[in-house]
PDB file of N, CA and C in Angstrom:
ATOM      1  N   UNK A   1     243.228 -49.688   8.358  1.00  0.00           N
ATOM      2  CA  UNK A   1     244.275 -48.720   8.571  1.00  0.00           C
ATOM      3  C   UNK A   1     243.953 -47.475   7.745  1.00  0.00           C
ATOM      4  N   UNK A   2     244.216 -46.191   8.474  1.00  0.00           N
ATOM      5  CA  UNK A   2     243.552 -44.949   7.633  1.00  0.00           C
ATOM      6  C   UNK A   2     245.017 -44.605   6.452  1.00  0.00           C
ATOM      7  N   UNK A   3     244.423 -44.171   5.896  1.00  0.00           N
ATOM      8  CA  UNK A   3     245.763 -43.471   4.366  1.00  0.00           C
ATOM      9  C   UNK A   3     247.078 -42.674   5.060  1.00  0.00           C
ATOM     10  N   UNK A   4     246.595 -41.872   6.256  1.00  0.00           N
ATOM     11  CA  UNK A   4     248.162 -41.478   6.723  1.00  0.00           C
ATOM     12  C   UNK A   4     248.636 -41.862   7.496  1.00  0.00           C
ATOM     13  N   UNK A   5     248.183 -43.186   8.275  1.00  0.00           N
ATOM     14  CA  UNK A   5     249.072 -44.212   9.077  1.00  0.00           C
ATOM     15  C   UNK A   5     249.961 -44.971   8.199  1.00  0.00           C
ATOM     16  N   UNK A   6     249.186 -45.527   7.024  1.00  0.00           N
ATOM     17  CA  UNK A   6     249.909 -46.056   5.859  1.00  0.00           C
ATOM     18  C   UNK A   6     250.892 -45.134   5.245  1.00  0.00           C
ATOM     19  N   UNK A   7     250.889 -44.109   5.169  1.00  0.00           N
ATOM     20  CA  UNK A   7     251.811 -43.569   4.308  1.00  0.00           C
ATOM     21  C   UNK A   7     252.964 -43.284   5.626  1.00  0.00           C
ATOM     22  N   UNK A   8     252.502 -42.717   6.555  1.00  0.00           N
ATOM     23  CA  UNK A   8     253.812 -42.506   7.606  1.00  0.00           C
ATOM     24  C   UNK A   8     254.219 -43.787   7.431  1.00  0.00           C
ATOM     25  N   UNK A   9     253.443 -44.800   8.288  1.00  0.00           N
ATOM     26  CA  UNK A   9     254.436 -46.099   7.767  1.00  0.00           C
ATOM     27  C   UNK A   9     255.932 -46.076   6.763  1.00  0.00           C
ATOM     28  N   UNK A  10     255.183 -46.178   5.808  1.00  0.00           N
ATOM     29  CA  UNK A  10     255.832 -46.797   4.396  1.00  0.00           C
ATOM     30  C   UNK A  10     256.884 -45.399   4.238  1.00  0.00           C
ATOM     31  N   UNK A  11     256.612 -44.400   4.929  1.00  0.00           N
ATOM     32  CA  UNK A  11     257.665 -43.165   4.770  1.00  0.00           C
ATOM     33  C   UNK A  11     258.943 -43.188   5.739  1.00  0.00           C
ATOM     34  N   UNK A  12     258.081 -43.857   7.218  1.00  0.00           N
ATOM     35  CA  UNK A  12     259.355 -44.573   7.652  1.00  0.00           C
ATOM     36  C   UNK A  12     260.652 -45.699   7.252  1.00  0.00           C
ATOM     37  N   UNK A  13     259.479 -46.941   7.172  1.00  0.00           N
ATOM     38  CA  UNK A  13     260.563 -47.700   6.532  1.00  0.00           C
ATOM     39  C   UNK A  13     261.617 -47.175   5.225  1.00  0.00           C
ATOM     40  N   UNK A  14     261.311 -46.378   4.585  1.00  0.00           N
ATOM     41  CA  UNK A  14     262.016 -45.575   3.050  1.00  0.00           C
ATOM     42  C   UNK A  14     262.825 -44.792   3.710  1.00  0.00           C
ATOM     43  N   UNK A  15     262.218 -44.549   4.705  1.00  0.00           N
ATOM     44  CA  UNK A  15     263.026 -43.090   5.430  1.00  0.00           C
ATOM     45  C   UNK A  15     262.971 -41.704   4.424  1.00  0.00           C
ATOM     46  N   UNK A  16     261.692 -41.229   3.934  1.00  0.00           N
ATOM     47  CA  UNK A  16     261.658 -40.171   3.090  1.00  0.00           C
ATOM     48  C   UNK A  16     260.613 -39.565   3.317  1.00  0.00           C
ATOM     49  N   UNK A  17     260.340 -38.554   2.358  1.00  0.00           N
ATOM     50  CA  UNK A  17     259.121 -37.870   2.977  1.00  0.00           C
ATOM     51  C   UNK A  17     257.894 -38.360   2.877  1.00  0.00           C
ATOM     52  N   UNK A  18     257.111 -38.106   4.166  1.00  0.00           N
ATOM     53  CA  UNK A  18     255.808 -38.319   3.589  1.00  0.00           C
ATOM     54  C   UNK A  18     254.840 -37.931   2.678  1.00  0.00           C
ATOM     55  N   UNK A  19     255.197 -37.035   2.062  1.00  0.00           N
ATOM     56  CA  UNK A  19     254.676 -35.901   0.800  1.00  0.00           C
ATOM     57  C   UNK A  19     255.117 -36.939  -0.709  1.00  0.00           C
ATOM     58  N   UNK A  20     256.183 -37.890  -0.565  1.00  0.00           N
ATOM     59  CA  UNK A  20     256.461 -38.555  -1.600  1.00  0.00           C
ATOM     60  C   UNK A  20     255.901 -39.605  -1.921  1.00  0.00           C
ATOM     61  N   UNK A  21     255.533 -40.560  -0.594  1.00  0.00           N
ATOM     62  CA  UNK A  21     255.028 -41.940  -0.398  1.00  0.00           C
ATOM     63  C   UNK A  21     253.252 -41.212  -0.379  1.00  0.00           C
ATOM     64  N   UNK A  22     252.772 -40.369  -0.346  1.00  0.00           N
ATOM     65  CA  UNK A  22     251.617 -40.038  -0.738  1.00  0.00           C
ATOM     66  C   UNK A  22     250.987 -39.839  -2.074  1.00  0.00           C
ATOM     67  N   UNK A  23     252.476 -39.088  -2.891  1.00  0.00           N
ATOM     68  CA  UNK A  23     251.362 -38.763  -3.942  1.00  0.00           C
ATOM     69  C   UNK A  23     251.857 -40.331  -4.838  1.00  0.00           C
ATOM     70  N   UNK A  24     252.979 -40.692  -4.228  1.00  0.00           N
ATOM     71  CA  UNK A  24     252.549 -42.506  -4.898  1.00  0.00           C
ATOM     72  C   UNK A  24     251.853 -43.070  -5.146  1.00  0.00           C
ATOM     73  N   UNK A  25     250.819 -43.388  -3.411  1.00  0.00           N
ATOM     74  CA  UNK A  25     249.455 -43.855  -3.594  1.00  0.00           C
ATOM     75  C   UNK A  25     248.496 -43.040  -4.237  1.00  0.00           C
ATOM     76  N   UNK A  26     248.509 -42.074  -3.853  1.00  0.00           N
ATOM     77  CA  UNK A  26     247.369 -41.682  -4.485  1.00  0.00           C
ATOM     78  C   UNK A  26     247.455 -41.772  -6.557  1.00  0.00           C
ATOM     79  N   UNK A  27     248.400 -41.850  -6.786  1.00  0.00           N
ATOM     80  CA  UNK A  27     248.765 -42.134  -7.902  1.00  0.00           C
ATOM     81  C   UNK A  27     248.802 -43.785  -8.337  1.00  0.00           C
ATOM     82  N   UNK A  28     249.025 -44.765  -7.326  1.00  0.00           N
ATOM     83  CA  UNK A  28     248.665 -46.166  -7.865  1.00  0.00           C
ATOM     84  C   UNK A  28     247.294 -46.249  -7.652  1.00  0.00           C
ATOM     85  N   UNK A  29     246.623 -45.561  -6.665  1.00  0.00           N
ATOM     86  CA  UNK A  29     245.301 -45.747  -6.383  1.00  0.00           C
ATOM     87  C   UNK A  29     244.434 -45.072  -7.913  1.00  0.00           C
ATOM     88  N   UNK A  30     244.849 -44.279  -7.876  1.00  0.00           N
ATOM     89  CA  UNK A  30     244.205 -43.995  -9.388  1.00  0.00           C
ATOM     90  C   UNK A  30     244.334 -44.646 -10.942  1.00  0.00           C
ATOM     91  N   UNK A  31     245.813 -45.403 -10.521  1.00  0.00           N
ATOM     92  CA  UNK A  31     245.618 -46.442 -11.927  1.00  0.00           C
ATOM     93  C   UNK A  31     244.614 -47.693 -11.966  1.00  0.00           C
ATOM     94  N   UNK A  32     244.699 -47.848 -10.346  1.00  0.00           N
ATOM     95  CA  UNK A  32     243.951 -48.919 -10.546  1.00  0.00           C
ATOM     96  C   UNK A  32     242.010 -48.631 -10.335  1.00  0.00           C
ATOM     97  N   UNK A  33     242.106 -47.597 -10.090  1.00  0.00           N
ATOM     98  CA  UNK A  33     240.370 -47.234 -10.052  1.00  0.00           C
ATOM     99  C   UNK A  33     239.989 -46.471 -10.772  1.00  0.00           C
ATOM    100  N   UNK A  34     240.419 -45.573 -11.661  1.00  0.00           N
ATOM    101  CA  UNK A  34     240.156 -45.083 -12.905  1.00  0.00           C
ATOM    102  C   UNK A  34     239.406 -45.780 -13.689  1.00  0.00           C
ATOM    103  N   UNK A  35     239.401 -46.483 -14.415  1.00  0.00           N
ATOM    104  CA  UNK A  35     239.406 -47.054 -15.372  1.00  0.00           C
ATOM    105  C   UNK A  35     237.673 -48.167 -14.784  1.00  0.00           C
ATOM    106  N   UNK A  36     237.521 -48.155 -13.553  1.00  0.00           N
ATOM    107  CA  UNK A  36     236.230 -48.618 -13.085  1.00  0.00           C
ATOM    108  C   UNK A  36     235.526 -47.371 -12.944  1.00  0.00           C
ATOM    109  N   UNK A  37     235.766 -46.170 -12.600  1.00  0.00           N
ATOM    110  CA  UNK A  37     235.153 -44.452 -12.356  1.00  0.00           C
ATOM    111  C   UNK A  37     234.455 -44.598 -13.936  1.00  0.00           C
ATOM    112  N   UNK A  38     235.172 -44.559 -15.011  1.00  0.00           N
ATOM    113  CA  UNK A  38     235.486 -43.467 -15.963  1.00  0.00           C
ATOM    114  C   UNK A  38     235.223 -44.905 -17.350  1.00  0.00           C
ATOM    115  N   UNK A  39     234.131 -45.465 -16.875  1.00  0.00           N
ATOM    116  CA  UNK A  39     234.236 -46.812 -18.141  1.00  0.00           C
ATOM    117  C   UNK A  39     232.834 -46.266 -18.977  1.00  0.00           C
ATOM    118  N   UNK A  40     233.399 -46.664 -20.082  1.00  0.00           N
ATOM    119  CA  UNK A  40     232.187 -46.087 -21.140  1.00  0.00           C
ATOM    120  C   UNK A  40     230.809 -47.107 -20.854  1.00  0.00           C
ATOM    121  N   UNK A  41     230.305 -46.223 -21.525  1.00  0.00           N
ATOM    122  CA  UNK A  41     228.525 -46.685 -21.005  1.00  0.00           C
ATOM    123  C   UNK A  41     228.569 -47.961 -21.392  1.00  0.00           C
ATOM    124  N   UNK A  42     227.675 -48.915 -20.929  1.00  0.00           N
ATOM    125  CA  UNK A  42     227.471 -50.010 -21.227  1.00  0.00           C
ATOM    126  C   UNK A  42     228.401 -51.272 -21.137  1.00  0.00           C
ATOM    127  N   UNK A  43     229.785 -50.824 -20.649  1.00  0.00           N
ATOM    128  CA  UNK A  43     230.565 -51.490 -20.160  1.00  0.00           C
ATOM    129  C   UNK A  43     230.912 -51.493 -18.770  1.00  0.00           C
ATOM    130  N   UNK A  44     231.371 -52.504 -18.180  1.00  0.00           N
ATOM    131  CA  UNK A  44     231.599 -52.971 -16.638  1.00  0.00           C
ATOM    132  C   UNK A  44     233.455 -53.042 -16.711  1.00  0.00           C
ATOM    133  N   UNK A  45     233.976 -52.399 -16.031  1.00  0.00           N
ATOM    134  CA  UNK A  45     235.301 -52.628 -16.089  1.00  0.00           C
ATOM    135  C   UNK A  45     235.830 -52.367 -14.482  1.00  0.00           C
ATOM    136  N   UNK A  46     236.293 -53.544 -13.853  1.00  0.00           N
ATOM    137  CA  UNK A  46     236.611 -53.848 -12.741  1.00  0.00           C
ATOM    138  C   UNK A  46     237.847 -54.230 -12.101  1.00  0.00           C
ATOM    139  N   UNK A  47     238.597 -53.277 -11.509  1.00  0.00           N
ATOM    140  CA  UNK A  47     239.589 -54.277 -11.313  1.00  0.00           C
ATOM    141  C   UNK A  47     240.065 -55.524 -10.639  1.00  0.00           C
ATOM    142  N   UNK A  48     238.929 -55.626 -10.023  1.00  0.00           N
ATOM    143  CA  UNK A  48     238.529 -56.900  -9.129  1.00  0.00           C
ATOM    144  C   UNK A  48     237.005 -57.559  -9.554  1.00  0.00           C
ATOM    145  N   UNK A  49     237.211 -58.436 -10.022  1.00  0.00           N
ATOM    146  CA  UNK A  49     235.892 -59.381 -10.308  1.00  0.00           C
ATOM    147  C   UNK A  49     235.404 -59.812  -9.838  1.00  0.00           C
ATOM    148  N   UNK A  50     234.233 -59.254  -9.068  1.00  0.00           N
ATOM    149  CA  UNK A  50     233.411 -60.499  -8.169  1.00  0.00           C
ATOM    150  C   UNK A  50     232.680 -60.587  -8.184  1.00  0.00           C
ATOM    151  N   UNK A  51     232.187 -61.029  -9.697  1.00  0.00           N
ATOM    152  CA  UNK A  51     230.655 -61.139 -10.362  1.00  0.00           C
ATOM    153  C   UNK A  51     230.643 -62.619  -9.965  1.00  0.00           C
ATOM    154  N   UNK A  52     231.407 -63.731 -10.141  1.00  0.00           N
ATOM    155  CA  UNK A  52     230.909 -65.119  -9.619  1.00  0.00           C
ATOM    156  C   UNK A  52     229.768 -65.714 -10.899  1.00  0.00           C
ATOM    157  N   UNK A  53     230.247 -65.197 -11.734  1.00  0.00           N
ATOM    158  CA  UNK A  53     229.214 -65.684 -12.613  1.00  0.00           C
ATOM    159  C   UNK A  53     230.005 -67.081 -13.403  1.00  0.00           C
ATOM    160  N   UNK A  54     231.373 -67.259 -13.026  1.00  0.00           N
ATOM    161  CA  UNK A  54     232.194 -68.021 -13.966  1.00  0.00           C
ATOM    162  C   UNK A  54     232.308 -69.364 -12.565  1.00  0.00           C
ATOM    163  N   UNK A  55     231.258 -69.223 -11.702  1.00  0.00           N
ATOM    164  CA  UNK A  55     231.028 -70.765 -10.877  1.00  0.00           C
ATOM    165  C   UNK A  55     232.319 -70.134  -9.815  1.00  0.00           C
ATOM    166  N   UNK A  56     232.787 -69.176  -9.506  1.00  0.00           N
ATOM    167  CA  UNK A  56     233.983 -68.976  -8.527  1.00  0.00           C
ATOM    168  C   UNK A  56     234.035 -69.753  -7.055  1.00  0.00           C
ATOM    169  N   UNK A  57     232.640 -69.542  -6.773  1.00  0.00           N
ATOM    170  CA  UNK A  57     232.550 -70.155  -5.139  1.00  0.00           C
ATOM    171  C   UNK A  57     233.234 -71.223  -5.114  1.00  0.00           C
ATOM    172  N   UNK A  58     231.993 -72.458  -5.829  1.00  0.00           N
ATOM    173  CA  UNK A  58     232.261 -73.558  -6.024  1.00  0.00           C
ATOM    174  C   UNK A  58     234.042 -73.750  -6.269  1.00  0.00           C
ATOM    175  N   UNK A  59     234.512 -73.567  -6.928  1.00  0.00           N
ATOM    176  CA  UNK A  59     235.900 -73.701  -7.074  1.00  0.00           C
ATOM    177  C   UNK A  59     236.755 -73.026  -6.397  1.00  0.00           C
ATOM    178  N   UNK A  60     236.429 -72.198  -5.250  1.00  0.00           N
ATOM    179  CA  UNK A  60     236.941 -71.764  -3.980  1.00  0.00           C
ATOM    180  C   UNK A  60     236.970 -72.514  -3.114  1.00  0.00           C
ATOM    181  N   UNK A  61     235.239 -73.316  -2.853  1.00  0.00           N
ATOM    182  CA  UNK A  61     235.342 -74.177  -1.603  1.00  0.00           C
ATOM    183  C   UNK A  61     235.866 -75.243  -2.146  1.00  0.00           C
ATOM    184  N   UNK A  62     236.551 -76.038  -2.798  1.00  0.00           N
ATOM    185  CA  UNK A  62     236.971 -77.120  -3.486  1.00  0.00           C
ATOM    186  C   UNK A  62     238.162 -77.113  -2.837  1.00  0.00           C
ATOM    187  N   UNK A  63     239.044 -75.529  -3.063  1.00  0.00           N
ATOM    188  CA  UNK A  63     240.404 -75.596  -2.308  1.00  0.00           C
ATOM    189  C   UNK A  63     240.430 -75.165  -1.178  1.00  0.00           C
ATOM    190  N   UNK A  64     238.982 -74.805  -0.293  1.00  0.00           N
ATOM    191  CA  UNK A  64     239.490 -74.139   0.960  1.00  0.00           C
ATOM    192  C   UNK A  64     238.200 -74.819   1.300  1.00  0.00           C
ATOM    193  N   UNK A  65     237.997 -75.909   2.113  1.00  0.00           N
ATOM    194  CA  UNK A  65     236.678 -76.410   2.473  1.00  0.00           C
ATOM    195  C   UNK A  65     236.743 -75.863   4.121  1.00  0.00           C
ATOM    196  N   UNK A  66     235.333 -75.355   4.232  1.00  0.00           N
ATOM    197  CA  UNK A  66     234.998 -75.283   5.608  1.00  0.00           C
ATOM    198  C   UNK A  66     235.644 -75.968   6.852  1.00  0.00           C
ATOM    199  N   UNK A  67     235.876 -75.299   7.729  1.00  0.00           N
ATOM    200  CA  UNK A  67     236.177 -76.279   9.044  1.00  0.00           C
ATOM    201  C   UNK A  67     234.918 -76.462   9.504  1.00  0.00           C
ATOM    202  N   UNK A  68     233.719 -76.072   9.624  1.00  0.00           N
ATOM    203  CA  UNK A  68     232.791 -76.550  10.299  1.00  0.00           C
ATOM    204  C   UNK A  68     232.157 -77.746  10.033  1.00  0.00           C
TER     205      UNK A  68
END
């Protein structure tokens, strides 16, 4: 879904402007990706982890086993 289908959306259901429900996102979108942009050298800061280095799969397919 593109950013101003989403925001008309979400401006409908509120019933407000779309100028408001925009600079929202674009304002949660920046708390949460900042901080991965803008990380000091030598550090990895993610807000989603999907390094898999902590065995994740494995303990994924454990609770969600294949149908095949």
């Amino acid at each position: 879904m593109e950013k101003e289908q989403f925001v008309a959306r979400i401006a409908n259901r509120l019933n407000t402007a779309p100028g408001i429900v925009e600079a929202a996102v674009d304002a949660t979108l920046a708390e949460l990706f900042t901080p991965t942009i803008f990380a000091p050298p030598g550090q990895r800061r993610a807000a989603f982890d999907n390094n898999c280095n902590n065995n994740c799969a494995a303990e994924i397919a454990t609770r969600a086993p294949s149908r095949a």
